[in-house]
N, C-alpha and C. Protein backbone atom coordinates (compact mmCIF):
# COMPACT_ATOMS: atom_id res chain seq x y z
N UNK A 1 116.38 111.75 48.32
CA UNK A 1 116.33 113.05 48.95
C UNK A 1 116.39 112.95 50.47
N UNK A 2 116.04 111.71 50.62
CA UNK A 2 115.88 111.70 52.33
C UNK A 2 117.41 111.36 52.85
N UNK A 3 118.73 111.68 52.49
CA UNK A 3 119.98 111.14 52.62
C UNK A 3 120.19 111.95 53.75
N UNK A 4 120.07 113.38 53.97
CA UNK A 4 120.08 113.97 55.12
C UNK A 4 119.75 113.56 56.38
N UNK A 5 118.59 112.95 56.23
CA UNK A 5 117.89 113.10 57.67
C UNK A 5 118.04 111.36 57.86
N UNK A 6 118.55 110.35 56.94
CA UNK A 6 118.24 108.70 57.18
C UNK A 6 119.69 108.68 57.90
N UNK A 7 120.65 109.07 58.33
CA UNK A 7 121.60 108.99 58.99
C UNK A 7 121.25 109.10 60.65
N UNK A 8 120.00 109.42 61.10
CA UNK A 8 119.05 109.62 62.35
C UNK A 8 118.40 108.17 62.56
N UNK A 9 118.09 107.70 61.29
CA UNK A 9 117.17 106.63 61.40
C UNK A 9 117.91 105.30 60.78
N UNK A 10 119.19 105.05 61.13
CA UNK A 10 120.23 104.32 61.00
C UNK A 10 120.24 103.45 61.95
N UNK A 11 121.28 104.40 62.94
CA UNK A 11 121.18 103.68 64.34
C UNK A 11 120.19 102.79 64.92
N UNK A 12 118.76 103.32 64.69
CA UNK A 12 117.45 102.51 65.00
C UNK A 12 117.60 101.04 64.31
N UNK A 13 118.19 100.79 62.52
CA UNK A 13 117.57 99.38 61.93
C UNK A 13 118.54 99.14 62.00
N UNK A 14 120.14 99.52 62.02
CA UNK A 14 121.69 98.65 61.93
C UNK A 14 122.16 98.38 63.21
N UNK A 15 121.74 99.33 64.59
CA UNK A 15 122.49 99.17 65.70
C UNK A 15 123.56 99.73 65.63
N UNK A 16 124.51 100.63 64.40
CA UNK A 16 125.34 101.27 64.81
C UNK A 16 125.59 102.78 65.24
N UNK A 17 126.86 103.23 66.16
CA UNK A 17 126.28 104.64 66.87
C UNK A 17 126.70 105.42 65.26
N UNK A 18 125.31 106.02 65.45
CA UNK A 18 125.78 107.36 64.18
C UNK A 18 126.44 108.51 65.10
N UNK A 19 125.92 108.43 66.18
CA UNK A 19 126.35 109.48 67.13
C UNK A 19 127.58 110.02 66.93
N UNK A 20 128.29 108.19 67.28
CA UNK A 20 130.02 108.39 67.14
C UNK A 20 130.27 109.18 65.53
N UNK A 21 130.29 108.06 65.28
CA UNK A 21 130.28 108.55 63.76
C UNK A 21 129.95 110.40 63.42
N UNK A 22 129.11 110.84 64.00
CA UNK A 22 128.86 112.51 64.08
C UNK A 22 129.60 113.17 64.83
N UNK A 23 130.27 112.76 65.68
CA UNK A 23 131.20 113.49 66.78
C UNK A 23 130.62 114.03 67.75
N UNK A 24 129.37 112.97 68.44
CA UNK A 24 128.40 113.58 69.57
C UNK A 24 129.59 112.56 70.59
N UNK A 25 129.72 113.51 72.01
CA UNK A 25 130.55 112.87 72.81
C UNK A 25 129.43 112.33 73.81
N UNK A 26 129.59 111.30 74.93
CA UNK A 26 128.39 110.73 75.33
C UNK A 26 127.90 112.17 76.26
N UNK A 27 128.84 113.30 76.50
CA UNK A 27 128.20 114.13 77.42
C UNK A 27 127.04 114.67 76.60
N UNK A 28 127.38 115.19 75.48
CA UNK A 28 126.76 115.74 74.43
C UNK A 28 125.34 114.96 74.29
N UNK A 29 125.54 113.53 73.92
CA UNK A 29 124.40 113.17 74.06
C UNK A 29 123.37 112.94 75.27
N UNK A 30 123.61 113.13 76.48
CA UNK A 30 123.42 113.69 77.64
C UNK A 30 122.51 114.65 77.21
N UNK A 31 122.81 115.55 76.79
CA UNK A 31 122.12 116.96 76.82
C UNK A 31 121.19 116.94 75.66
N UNK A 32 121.60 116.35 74.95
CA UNK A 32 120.44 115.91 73.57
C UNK A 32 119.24 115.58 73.98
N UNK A 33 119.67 114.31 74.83
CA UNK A 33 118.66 113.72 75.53
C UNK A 33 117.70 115.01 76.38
N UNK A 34 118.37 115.50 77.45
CA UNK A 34 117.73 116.63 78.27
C UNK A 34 117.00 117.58 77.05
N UNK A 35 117.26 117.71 76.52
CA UNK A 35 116.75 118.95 75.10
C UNK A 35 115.23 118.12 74.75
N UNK A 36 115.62 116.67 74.18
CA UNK A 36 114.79 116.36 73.56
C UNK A 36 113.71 115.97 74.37
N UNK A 37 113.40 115.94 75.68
CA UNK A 37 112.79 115.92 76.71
C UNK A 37 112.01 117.11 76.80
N UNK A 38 112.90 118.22 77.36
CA UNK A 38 112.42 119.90 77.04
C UNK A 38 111.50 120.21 75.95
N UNK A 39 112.19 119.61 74.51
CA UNK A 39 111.47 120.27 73.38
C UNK A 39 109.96 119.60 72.70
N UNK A 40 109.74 118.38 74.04
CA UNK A 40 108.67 117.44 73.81
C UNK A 40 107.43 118.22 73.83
N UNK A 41 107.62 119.26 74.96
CA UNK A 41 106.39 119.90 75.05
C UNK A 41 106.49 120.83 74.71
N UNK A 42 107.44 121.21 73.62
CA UNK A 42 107.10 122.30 72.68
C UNK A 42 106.91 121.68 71.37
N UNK A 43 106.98 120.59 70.99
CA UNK A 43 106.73 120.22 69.82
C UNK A 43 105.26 120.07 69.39
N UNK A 44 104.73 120.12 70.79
CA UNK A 44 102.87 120.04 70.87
C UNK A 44 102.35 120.78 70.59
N UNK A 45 102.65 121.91 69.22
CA UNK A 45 102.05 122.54 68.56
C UNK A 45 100.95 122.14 67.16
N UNK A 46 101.01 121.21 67.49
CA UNK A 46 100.44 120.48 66.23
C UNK A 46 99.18 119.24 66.46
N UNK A 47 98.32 119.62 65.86
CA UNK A 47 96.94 118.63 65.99
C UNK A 47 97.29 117.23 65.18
N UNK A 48 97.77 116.00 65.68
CA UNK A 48 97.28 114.81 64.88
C UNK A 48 95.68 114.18 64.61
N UNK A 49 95.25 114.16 63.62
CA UNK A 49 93.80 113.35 63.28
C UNK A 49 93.22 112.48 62.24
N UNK A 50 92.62 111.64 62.01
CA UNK A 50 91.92 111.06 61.12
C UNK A 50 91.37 112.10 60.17
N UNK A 51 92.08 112.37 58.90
CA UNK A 51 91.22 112.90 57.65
C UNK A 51 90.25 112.30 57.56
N UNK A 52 89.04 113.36 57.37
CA UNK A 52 87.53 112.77 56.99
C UNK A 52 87.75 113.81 55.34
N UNK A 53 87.00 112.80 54.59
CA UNK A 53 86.97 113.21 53.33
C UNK A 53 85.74 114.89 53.47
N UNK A 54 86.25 115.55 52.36
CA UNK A 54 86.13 116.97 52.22
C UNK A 54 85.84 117.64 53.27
N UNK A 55 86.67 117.42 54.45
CA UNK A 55 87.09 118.68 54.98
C UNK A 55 87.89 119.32 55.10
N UNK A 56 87.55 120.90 54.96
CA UNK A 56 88.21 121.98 54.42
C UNK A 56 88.85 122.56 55.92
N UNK A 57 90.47 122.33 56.06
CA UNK A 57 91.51 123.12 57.02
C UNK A 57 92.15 124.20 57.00
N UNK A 58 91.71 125.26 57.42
CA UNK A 58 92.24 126.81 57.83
C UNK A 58 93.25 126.88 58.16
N UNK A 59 93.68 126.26 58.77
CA UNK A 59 95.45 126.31 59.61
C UNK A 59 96.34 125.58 58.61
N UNK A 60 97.72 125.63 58.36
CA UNK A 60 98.60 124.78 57.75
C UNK A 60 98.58 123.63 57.88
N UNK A 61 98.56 122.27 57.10
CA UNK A 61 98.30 121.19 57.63
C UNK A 61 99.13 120.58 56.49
N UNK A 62 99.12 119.14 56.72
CA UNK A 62 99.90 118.38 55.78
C UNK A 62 99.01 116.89 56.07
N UNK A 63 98.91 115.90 55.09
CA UNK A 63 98.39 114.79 55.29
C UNK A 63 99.60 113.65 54.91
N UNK A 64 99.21 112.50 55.83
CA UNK A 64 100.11 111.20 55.99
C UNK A 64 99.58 109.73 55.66
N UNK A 65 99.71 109.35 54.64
CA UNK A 65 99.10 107.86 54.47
C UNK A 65 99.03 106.82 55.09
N UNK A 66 98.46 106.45 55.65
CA UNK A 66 97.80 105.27 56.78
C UNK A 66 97.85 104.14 55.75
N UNK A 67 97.80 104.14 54.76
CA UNK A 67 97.03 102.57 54.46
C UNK A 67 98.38 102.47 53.04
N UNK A 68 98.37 101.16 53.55
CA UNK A 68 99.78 100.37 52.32
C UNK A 68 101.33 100.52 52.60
N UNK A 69 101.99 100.13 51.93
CA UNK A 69 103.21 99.99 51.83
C UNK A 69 104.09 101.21 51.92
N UNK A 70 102.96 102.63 51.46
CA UNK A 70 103.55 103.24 51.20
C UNK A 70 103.37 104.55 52.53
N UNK A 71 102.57 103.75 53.73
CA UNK A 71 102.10 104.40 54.91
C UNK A 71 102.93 104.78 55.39
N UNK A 72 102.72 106.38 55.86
CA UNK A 72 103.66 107.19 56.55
C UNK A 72 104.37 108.33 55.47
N UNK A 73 103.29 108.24 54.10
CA UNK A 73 104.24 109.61 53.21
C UNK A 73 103.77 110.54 52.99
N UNK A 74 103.96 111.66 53.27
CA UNK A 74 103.34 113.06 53.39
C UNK A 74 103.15 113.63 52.31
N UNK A 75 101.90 114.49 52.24
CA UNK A 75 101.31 114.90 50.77
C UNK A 75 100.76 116.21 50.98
N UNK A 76 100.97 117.61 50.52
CA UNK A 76 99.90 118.91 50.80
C UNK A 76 99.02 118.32 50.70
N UNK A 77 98.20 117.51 49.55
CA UNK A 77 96.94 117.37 48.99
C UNK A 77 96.52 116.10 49.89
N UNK A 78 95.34 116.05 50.08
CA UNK A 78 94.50 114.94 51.07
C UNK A 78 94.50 113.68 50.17
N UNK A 79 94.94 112.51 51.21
CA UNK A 79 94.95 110.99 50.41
C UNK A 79 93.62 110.57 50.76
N UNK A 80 92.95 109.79 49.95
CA UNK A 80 91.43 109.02 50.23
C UNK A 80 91.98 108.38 51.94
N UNK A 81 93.06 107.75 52.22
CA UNK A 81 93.12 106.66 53.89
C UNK A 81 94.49 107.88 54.54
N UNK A 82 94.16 108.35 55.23
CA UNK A 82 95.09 109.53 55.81
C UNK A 82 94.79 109.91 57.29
N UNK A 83 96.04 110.17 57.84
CA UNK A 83 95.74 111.32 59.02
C UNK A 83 96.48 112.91 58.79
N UNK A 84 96.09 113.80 59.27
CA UNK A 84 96.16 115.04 58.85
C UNK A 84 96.59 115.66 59.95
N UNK A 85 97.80 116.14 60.10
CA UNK A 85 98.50 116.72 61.21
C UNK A 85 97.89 118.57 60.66
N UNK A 86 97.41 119.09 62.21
CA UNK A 86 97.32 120.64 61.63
C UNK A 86 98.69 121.45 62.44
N UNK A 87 98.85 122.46 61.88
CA UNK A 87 99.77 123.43 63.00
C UNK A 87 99.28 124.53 63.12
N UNK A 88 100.24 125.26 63.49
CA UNK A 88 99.50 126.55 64.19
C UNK A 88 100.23 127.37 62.86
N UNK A 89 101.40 127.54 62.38
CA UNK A 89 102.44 128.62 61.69
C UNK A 89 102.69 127.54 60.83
N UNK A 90 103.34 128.29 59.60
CA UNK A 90 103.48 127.73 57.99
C UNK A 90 104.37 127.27 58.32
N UNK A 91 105.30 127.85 59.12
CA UNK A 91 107.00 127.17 58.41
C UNK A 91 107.46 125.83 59.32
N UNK A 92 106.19 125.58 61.09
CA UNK A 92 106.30 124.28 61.42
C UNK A 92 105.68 123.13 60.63
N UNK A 93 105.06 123.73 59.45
CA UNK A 93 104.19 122.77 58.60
C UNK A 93 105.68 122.25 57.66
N UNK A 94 106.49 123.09 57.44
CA UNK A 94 107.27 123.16 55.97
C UNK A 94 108.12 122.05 57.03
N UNK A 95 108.85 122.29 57.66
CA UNK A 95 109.55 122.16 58.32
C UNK A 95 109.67 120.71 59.05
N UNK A 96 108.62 120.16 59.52
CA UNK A 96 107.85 118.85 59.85
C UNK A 96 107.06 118.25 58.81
N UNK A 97 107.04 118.93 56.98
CA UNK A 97 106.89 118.17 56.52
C UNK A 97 108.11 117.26 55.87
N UNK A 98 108.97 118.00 55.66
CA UNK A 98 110.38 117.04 55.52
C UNK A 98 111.07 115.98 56.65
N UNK A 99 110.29 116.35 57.78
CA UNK A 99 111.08 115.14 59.10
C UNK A 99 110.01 114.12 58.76
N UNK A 100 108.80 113.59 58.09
CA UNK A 100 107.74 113.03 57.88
C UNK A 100 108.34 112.49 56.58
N UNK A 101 108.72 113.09 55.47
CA UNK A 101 109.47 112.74 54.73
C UNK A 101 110.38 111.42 54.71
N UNK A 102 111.48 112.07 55.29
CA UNK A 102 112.61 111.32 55.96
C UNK A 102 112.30 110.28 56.58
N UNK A 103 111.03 110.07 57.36
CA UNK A 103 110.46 108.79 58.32
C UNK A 103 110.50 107.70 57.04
N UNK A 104 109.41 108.30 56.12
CA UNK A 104 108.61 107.75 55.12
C UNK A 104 109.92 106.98 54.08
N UNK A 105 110.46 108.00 53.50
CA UNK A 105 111.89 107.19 52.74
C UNK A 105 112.53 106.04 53.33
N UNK A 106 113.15 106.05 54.66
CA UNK A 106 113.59 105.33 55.99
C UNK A 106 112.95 104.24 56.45
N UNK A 107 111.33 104.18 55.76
CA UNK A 107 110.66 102.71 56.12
C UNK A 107 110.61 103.10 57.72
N UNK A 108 110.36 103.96 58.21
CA UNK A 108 110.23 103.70 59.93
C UNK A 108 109.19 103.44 60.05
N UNK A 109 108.19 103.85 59.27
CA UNK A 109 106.32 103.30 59.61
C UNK A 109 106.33 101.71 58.98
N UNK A 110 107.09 101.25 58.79
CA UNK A 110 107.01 99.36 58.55
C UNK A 110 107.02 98.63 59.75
N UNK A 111 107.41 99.47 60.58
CA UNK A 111 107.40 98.22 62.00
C UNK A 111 106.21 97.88 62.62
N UNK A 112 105.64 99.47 62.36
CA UNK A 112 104.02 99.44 62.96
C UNK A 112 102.72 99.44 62.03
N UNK A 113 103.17 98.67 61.14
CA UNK A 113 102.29 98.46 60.07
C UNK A 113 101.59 97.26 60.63
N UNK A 114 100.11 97.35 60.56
CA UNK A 114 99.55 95.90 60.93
C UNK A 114 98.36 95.20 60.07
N UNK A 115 98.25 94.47 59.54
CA UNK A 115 97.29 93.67 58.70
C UNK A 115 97.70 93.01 57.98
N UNK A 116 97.21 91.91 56.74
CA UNK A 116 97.81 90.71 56.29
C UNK A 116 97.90 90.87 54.91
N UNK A 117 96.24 91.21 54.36
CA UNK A 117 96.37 92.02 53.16
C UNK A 117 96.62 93.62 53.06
N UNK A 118 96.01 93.82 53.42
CA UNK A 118 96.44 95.65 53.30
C UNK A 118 96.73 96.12 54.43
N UNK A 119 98.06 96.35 54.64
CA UNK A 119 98.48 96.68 55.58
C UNK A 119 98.40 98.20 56.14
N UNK A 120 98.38 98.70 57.49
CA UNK A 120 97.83 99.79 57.55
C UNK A 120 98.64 100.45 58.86
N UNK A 121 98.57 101.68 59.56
CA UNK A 121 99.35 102.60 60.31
C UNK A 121 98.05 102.75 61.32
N UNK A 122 98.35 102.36 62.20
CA UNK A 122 97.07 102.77 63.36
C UNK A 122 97.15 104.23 63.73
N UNK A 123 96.44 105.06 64.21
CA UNK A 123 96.82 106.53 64.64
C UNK A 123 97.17 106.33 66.15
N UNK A 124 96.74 105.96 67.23
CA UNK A 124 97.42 105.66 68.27
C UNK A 124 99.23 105.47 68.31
N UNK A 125 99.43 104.56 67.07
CA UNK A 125 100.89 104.15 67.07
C UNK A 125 101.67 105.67 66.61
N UNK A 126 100.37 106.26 65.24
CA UNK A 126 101.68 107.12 64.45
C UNK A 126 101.74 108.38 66.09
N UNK A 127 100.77 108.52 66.38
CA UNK A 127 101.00 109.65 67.23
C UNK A 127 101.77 109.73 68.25
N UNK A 128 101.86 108.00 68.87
CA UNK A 128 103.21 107.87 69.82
C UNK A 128 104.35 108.31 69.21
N UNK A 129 104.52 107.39 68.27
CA UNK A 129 106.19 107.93 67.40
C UNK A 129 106.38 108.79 67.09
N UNK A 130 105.47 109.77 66.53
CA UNK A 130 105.67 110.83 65.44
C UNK A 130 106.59 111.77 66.63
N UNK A 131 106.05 112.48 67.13
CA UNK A 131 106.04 113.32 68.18
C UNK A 131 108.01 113.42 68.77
N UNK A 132 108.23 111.83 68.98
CA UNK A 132 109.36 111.55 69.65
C UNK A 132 110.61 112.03 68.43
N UNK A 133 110.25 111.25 67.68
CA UNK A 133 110.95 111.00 66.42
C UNK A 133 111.28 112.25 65.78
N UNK A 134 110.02 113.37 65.67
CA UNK A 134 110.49 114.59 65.04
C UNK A 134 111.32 115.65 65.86
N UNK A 135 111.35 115.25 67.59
CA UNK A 135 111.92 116.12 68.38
C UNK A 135 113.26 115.88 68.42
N UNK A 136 113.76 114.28 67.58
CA UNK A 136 115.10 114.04 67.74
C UNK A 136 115.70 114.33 66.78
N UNK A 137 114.84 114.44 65.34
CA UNK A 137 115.65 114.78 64.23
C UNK A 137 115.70 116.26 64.27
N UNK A 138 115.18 117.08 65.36
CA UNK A 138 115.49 118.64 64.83
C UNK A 138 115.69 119.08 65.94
N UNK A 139 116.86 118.10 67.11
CA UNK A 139 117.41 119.26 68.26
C UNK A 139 118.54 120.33 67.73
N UNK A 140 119.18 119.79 66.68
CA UNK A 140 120.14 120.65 66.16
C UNK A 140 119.20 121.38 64.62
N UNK A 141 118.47 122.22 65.67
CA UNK A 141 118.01 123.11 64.98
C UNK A 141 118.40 123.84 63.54
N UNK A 142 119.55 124.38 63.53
CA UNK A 142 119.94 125.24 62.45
C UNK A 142 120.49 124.07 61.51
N UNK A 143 121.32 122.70 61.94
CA UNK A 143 121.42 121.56 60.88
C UNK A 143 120.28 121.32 60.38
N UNK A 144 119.15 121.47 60.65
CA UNK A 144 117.27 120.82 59.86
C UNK A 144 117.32 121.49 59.35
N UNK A 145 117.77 122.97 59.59
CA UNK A 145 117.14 124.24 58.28
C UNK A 145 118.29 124.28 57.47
N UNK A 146 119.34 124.04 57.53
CA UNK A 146 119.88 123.50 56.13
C UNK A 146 119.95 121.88 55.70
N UNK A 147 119.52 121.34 56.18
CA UNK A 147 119.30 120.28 55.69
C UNK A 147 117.99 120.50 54.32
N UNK A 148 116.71 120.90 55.66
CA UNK A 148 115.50 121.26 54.70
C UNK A 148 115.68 122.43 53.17
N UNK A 149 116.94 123.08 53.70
CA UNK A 149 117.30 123.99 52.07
C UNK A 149 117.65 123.09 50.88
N UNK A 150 118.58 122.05 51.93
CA UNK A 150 119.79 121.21 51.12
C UNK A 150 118.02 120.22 49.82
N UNK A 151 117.48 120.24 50.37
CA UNK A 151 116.35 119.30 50.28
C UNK A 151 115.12 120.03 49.44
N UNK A 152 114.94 120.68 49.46
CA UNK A 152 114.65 122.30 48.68
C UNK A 152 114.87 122.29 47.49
N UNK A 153 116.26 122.22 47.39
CA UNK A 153 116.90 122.58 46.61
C UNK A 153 117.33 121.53 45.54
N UNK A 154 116.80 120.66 46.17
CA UNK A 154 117.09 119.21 45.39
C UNK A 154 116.01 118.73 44.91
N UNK A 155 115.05 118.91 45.36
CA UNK A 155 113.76 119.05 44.62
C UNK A 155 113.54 119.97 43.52
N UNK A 156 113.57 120.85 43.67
CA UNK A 156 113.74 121.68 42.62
C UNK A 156 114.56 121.37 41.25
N UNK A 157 116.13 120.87 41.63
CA UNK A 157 116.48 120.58 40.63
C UNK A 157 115.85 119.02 39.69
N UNK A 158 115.62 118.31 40.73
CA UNK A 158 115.20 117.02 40.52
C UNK A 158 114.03 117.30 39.39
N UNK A 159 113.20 118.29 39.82
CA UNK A 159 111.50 118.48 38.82
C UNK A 159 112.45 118.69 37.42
N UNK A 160 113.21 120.05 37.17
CA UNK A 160 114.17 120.62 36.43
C UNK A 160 114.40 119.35 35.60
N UNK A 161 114.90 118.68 35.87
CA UNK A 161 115.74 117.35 35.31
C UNK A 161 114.40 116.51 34.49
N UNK A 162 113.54 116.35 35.21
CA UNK A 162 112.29 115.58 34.95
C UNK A 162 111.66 116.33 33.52
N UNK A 163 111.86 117.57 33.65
CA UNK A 163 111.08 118.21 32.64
C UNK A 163 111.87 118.29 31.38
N UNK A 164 113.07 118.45 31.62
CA UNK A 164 114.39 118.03 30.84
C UNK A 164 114.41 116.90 30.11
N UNK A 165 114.15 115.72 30.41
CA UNK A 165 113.96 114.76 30.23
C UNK A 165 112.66 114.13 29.06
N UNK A 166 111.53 114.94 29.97
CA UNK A 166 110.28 114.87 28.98
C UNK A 166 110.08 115.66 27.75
N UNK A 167 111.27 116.60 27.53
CA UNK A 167 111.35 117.58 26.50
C UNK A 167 112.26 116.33 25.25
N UNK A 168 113.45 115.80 25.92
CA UNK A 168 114.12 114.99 25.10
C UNK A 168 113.60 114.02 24.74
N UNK A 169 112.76 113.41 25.51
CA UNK A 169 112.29 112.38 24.66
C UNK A 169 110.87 112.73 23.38
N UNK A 170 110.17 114.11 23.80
CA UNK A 170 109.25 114.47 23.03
C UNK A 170 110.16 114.79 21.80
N UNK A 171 111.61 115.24 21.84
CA UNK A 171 112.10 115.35 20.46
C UNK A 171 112.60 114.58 19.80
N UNK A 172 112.92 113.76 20.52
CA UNK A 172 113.42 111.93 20.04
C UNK A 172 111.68 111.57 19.09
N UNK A 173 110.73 111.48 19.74
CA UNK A 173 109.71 110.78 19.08
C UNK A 173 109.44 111.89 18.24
N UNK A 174 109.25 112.84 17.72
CA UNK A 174 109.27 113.90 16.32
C UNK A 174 110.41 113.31 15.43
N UNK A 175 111.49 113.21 15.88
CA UNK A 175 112.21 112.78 14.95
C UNK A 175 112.01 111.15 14.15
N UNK A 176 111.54 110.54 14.98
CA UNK A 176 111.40 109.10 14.33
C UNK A 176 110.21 109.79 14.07
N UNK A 177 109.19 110.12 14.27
CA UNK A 177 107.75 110.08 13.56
C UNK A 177 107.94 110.48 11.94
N UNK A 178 108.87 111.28 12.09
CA UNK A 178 108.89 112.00 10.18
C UNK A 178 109.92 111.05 9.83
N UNK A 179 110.50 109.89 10.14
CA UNK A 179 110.42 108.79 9.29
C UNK A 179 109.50 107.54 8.91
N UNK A 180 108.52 108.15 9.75
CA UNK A 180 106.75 107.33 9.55
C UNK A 180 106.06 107.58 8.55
N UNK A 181 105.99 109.01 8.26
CA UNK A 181 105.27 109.53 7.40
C UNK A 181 105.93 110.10 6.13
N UNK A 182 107.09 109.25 5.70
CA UNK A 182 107.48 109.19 4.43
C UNK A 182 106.97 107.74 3.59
């Protein structure tokens, strides 16, 4: 699902320009740059923090896994080792929870993973990156909000399929069972 947005986070582990490849001209990226500068301090709508177990958040929030392999994947529901980004409005929650997403699929929280056995996401580190990272994947604003539909929408079908699936095989095992019980 993250195919949308890992074409951002390319360039970073292969070294090649996706830019080119997108048809950004270097002026263009010029101004990207200037934007994504601009939109730094508007992206500071949002509280990063250490989840403390059962506490209850009023504002939209989303939580991010700190601890393991699988650090850096976003969940509505609170993980036991987490930090908990709050916002101010629902739809920067919806919206920044799919660029968190996309990090997470992309392996970008592996670089700053640190420990031997259980490896873990410092909050100092995620809060440097996070911030930068989400202002670059959504200067082209109206591409994120169809991306995030495209993504939506693929979820949706994806559950669809899943349930599809668990129906066929529940009728597969009825059918062999009543050759059990002859």
């Amino acid at each position: 699902m993250a195919f949308f947005f890992s074409f951002f986070c390319f360039e970073k582990f292969y070294g090649r320009s996706v830019a080119k490849h997108l048809g950004f001209s270097t002026e263009n990226l010029l101004k990207i740059g200037k934007l994504t500068r601009l939109n730094s301090n508007a992206m500071t709508n949002f509280i990063i923090k250490t989840h403390q177990k059962d506490t209850c958040y009023n504002k939209p929030h989303l939580f991010i896994l700190n601890k393991g392999m699988n650090s850096g994947k976003p969940q509505n529901t609170p993980f036991t080792n987490s930090f908990v980004i709050i916002f101010e409005k629902e739809e920067d929650c919806e919206s920044l929870f799919f660029v968190a997403y996309s990090l997470w699929q992309t392996k970008f929280w592996h670089q700053f993973l640190i420990g031997s056995v259980i490896p873990f996401l410092r909050l100092p580190d995620f809060k440097k990156e996070f911030n930068p990272q989400a202002s670059l994947m959504m200067v082209e604003h109206e591409q994120h909000l169809k991306n995030v539909e495209a993504l939506k929408l693929l979820e949706k079908k994806e559950k669809q399929y899943r349930e599809d699936i668990n129906l066929i095989n529940d009728l597969r095992k009825a059918i062999l069972y009543r050759y059990c019980k002859k």
